[in-house]
Protein backbone atom coordinates (compact mmCIF):
# COMPACT_ATOMS: atom_id res chain seq x y z
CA UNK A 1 10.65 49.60 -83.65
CA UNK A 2 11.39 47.08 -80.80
CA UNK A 3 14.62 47.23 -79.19
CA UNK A 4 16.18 44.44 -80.92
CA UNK A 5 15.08 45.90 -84.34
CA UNK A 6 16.49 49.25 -83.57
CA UNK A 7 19.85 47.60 -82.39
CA UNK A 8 20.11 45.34 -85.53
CA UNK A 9 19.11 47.84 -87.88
CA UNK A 10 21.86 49.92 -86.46
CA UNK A 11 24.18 47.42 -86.39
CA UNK A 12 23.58 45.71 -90.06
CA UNK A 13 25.74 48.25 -92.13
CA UNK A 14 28.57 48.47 -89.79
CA UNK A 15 28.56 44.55 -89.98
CA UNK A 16 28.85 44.80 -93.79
CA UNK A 17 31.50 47.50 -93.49
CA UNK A 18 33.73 45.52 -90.82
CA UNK A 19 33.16 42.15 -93.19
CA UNK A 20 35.44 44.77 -96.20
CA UNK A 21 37.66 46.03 -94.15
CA UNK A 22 41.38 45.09 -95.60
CA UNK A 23 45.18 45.82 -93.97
CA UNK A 24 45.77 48.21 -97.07
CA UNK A 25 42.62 50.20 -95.79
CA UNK A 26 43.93 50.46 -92.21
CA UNK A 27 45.82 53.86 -92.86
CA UNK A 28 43.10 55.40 -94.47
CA UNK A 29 41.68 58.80 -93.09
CA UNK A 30 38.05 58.89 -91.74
CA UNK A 31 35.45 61.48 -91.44
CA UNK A 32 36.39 61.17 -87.16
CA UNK A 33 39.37 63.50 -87.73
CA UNK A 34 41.44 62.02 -84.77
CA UNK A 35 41.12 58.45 -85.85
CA UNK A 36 42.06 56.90 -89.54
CA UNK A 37 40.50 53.17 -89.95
CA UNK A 38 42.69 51.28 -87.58
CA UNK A 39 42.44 53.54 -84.93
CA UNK A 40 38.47 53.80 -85.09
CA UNK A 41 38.48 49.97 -85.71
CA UNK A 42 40.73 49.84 -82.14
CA UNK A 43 38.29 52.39 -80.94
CA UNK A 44 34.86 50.27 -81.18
CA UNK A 45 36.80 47.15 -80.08
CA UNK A 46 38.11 48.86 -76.67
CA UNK A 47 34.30 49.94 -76.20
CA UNK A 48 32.53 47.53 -76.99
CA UNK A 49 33.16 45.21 -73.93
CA UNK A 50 31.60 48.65 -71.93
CA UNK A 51 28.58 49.00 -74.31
CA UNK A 52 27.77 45.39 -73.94
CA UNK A 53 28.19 45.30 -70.16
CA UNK A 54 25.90 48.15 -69.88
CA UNK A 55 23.10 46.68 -71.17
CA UNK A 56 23.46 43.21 -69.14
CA UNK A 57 23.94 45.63 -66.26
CA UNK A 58 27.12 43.33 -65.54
CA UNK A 59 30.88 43.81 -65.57
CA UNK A 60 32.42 44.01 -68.90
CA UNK A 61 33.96 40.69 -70.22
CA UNK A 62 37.40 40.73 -72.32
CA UNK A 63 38.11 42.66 -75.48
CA UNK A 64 36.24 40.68 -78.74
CA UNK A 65 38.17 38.99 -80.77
CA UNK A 66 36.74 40.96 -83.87
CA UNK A 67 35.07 44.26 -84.78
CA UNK A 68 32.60 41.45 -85.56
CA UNK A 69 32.16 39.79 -82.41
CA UNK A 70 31.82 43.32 -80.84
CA UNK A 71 29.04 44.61 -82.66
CA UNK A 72 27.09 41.12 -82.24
CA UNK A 73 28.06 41.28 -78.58
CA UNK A 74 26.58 44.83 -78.23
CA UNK A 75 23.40 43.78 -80.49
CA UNK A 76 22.72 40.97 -77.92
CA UNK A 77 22.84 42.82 -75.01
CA UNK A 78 20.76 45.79 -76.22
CA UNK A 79 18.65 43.46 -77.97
CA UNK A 80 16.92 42.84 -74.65
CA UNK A 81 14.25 45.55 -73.20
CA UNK A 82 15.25 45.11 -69.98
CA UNK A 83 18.58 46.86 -71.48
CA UNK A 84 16.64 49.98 -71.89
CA UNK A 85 14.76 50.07 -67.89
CA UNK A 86 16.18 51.99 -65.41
CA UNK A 87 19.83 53.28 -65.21
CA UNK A 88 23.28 51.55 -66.73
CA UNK A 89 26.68 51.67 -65.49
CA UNK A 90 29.38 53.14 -68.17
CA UNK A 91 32.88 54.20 -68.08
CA UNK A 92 32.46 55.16 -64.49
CA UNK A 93 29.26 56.91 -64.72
CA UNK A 94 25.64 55.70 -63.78
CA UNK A 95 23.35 56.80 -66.96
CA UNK A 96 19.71 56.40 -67.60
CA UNK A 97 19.51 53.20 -69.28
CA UNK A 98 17.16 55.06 -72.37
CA UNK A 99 19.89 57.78 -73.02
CA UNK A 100 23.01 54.96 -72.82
CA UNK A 101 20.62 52.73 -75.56
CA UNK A 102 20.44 56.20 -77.55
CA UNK A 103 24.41 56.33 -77.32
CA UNK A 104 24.78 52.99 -78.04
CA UNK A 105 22.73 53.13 -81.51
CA UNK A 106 24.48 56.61 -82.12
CA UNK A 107 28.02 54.99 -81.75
CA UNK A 108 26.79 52.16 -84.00
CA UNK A 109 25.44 54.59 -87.18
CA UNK A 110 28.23 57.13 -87.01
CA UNK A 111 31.16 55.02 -86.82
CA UNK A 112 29.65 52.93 -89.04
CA UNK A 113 29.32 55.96 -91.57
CA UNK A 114 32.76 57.16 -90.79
CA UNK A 115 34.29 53.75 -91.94
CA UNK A 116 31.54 53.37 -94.71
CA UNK A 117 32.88 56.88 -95.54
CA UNK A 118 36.40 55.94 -95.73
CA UNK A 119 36.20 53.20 -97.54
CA UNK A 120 34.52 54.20 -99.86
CA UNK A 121 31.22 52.10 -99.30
CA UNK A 122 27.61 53.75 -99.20
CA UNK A 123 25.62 52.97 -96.39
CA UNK A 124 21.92 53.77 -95.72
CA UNK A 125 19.63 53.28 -92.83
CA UNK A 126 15.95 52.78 -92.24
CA UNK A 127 14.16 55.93 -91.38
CA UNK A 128 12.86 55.01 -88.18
CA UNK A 129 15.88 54.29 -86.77
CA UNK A 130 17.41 57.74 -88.14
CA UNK A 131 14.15 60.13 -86.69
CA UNK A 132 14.46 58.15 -83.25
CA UNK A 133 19.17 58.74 -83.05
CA UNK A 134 18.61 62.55 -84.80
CA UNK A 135 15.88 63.05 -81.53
CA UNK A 136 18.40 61.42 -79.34
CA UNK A 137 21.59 62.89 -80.49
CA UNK A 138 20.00 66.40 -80.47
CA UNK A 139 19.06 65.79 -76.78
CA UNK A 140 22.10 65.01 -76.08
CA UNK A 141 24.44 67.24 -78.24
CA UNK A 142 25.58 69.60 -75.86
CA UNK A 143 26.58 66.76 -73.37
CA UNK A 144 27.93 64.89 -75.96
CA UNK A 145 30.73 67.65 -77.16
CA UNK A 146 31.36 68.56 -73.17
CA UNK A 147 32.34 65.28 -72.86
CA UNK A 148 34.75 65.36 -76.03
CA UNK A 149 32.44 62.88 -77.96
CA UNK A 150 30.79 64.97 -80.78
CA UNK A 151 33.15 67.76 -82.58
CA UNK A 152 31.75 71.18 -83.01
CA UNK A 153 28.16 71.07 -84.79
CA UNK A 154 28.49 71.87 -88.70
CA UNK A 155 26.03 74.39 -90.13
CA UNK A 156 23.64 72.32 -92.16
CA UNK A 157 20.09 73.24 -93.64
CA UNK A 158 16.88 72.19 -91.31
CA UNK A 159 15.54 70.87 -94.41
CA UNK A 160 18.75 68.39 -94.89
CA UNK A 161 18.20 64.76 -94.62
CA UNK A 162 18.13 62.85 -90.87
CA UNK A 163 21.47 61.30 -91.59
CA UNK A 164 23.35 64.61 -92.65
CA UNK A 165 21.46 66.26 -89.62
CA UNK A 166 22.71 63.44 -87.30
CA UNK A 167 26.17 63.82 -88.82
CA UNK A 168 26.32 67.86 -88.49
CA UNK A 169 25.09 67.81 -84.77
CA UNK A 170 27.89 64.97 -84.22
CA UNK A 171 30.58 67.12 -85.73
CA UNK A 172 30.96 65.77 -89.25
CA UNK A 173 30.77 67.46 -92.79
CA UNK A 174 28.06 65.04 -94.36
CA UNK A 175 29.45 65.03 -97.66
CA UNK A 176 33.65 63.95 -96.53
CA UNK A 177 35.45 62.50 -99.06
CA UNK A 178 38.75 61.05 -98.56
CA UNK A 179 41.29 63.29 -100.08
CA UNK A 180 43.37 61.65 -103.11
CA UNK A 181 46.34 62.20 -104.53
């Protein structure tokens, strides 16, 4: 996959997803324990600016005006292959641009599941996109919960599907469901 088909293939359910979002689903819980919809919606629109800016290897612009604009913003920047050369500036820290692009598509899928999740909406991605995030957030895992991004890993079967793997290692039960009452 080229960059700009791993970034849009990434990016194409969480567009859907942010397209059904509604103000009665903002107080809904989500698989990311600390966050129900609004405050995972608030979430990707404070980063995005970052994630963009990264990948233009520029200073970040204003907050989007949309979850909408801030996916499309993030899709154009890493969209580019010079995105992925050499190192990126984020949140302070000077990364190696491959491992930020990883990140990036990570933050993209797993969001985009929690709030898939939460609203109730299946989502699905292509399998080359999930065998290249489940090799980068393995990689990355330990980092990744040091740095208060990923929960503790949940025990899943080796033989589960890349998605529930990619889940597990981030700190999510694969199966959530909302609870009703």
């Amino acid at each position: 996959m080229s960059t700009s088909e791993t970034m849009e293939a990434a990016a194409a359910p969480l567009r859907r997803i942010a397209a059904a979002i509604t103000p009665a689903d903002l107080t809904r819980p989500t698989p990311c324990t600390e966050f129900d919809v609004a405050a995972l919606v608030e979430h990707l629109l404070h980063w995005a600016p970052g994630l963009a800016a990264a990948g233009r290897k520029q200073p970040p612009a204003g907050t989007p005006r949309s979850l909408r604009a801030g996916i499309d913003d993030i899709v154009a920047a890493w969209s580019e292959p010079r995105a992925w050369e050499g190192t990126a500036e984020f949140a302070g820290a000077t990364l190696p641009a491959p491992l930020l692009g990883g990140m990036v598509v990570g933050e993209l899928v797993v969001h985009g599941w929690d709030l898939g999740r939460a609203l109730g909406i299946d989502v699905g991605w292509d399998d080359d996109l999930l065998g290249f995030l489940l090799d980068q957030v393995t990689a990355t895992a330990e980092q990744g919960r040091e740095m208060g991004a990923y929960g503790p890993a949940v025990p899943i079967p080796d033989s589960a599907p890349a998605l529930d793997r990619i889940l597990a290692t981030t700190g999510r039960t694969p199966h959530w469901q909302p609870i009703t009452v």
